[in-house]
C-alpha atoms as a PDB file:
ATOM      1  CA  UNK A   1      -2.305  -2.093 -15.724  1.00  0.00           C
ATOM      2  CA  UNK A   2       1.017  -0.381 -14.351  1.00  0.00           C
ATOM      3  CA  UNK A   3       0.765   1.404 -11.023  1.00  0.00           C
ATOM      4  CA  UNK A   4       0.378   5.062 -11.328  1.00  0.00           C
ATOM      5  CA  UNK A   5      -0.547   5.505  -7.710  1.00  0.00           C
ATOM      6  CA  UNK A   6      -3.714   7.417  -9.302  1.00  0.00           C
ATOM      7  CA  UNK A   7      -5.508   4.754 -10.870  1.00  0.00           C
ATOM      8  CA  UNK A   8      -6.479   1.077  -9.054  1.00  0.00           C
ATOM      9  CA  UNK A   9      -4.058  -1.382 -10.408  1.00  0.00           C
ATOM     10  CA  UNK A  10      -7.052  -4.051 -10.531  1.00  0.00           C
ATOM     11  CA  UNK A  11      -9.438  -2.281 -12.241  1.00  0.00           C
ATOM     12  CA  UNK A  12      -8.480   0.630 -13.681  1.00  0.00           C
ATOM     13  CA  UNK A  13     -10.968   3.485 -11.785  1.00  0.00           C
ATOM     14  CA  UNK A  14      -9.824   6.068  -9.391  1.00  0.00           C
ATOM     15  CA  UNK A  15     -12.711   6.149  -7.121  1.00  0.00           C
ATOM     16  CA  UNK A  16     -11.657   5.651  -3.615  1.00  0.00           C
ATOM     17  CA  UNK A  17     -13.052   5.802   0.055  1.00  0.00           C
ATOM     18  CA  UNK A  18     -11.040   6.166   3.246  1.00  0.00           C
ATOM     19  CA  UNK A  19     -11.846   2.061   5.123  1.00  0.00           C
ATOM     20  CA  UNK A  20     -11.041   0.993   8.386  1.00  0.00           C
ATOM     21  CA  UNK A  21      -9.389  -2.691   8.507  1.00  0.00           C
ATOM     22  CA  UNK A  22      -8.564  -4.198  11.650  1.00  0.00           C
ATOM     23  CA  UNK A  23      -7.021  -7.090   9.600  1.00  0.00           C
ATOM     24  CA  UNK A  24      -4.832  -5.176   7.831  1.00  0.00           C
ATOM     25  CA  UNK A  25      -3.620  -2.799  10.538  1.00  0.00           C
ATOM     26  CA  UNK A  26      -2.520  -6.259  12.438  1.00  0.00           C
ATOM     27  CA  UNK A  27      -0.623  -7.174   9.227  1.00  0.00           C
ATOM     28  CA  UNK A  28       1.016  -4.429   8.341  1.00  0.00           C
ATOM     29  CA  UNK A  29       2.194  -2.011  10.987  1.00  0.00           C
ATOM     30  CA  UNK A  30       2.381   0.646   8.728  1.00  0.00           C
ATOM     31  CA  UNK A  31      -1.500   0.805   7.675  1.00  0.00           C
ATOM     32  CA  UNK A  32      -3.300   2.863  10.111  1.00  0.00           C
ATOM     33  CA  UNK A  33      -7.450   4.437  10.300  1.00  0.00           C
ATOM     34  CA  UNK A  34      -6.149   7.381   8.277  1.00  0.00           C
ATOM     35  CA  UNK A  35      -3.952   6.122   5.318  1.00  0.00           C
ATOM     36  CA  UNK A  36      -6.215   3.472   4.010  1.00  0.00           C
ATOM     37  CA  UNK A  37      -8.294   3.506   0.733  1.00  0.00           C
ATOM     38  CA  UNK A  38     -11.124   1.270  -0.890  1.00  0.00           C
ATOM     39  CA  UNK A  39     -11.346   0.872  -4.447  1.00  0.00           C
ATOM     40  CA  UNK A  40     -15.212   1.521  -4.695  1.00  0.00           C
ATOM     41  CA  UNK A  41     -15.271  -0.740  -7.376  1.00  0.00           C
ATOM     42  CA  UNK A  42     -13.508  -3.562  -7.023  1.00  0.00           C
ATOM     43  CA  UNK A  43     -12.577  -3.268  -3.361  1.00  0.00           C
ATOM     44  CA  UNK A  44      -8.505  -3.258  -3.720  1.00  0.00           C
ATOM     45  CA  UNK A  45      -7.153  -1.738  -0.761  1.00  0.00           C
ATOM     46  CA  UNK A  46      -3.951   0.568  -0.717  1.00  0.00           C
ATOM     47  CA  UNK A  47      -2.141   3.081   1.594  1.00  0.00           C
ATOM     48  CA  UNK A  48      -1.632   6.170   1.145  1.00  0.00           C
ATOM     49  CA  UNK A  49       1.324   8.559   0.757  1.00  0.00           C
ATOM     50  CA  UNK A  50       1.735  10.827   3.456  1.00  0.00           C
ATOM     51  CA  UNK A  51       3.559  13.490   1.173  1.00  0.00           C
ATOM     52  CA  UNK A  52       1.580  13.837  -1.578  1.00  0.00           C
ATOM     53  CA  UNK A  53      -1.930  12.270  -0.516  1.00  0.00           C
ATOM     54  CA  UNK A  54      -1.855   9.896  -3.825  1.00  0.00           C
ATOM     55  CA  UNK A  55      -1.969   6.021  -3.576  1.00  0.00           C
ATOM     56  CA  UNK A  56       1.223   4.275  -1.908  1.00  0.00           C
ATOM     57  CA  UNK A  57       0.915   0.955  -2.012  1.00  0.00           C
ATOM     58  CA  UNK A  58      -1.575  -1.938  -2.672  1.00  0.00           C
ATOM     59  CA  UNK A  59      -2.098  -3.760   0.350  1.00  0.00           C
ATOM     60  CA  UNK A  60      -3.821  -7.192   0.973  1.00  0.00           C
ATOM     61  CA  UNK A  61      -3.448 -10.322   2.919  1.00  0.00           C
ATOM     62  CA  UNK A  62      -1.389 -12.184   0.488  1.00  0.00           C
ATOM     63  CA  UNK A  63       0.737  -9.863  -0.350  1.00  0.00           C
ATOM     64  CA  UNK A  64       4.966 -10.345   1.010  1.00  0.00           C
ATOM     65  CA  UNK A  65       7.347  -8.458   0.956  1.00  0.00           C
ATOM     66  CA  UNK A  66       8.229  -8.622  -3.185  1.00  0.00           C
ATOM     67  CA  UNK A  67       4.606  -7.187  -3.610  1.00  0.00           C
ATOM     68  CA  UNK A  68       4.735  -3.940  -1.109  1.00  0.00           C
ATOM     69  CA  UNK A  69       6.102  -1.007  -2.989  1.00  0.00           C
ATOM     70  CA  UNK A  70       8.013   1.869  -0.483  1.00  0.00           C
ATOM     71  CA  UNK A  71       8.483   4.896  -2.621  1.00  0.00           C
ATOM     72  CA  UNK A  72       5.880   6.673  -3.800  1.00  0.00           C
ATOM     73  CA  UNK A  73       5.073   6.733  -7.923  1.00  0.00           C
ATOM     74  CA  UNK A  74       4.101  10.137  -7.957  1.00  0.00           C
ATOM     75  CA  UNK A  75       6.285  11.962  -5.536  1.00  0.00           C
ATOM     76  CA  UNK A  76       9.124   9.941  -5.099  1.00  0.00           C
ATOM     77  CA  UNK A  77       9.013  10.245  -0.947  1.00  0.00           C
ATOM     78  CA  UNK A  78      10.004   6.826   1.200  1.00  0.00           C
ATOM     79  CA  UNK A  79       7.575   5.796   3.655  1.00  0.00           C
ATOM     80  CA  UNK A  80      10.269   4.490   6.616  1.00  0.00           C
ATOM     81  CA  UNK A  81       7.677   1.979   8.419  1.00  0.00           C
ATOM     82  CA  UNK A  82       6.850   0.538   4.994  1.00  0.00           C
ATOM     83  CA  UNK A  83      10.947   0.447   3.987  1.00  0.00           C
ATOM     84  CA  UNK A  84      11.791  -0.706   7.693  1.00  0.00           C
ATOM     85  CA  UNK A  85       9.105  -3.541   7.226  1.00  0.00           C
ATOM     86  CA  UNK A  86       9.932  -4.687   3.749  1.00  0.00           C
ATOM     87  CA  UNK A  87      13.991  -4.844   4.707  1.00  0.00           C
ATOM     88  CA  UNK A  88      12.899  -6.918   8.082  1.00  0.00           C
ATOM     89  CA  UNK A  89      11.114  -9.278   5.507  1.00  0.00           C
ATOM     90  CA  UNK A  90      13.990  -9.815   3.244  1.00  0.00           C
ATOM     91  CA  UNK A  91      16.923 -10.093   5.905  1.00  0.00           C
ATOM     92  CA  UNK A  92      14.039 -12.637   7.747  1.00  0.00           C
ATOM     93  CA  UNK A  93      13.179 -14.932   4.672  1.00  0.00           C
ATOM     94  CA  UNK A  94      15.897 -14.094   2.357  1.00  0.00           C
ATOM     95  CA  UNK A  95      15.200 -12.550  -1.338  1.00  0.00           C
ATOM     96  CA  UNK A  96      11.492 -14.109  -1.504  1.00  0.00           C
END
């Protein structure tokens, strides 16, 4: 399934609560106790935009830099933190 930052790109539903993951927030700089969401059914995890409120991002432990999207799908705004963090990882490990 394409991302359509509506819909959960693992299974398909759009059923999602706000989660708290300490994990995560350790990972990623940019996740914080307010901009992450649970796929009720299968548990994917993904940020949210802080424009338009829709899905950002999916976000998970093995995900690098190749796999973190920075422009939203629905409203086309940049999330800086999640662009600043993807360009570290590219000028860091090269074009992974």
């Amino acid at each position: 399934m394409n991302f359509d930052g509506n819909h959960c790109v693992e299974c398909g539903r759009d059923e999602f609560q706000l989660v708290n993951d300490s994990i995560l927030k350790r990972k990623y700089p940019f996740v914080r106790e307010d901009n992450l969401k649970l796929c009720i059914n299968c548990g994917a995890k993904y940020i949210i935009c802080d424009n338009c409120g829709n899905l950002f991002t999916r976000v998970h432990l093995s995900h690098e830099v190749p796999g973190v999207i920075d422009i939203c799908m629905t409203c086309n705004a940049t999330n800086n933190k999640v662009s600043q963090w993807v360009k570290f990882g590219i000028e860091s490990f090269g074009n992974l």
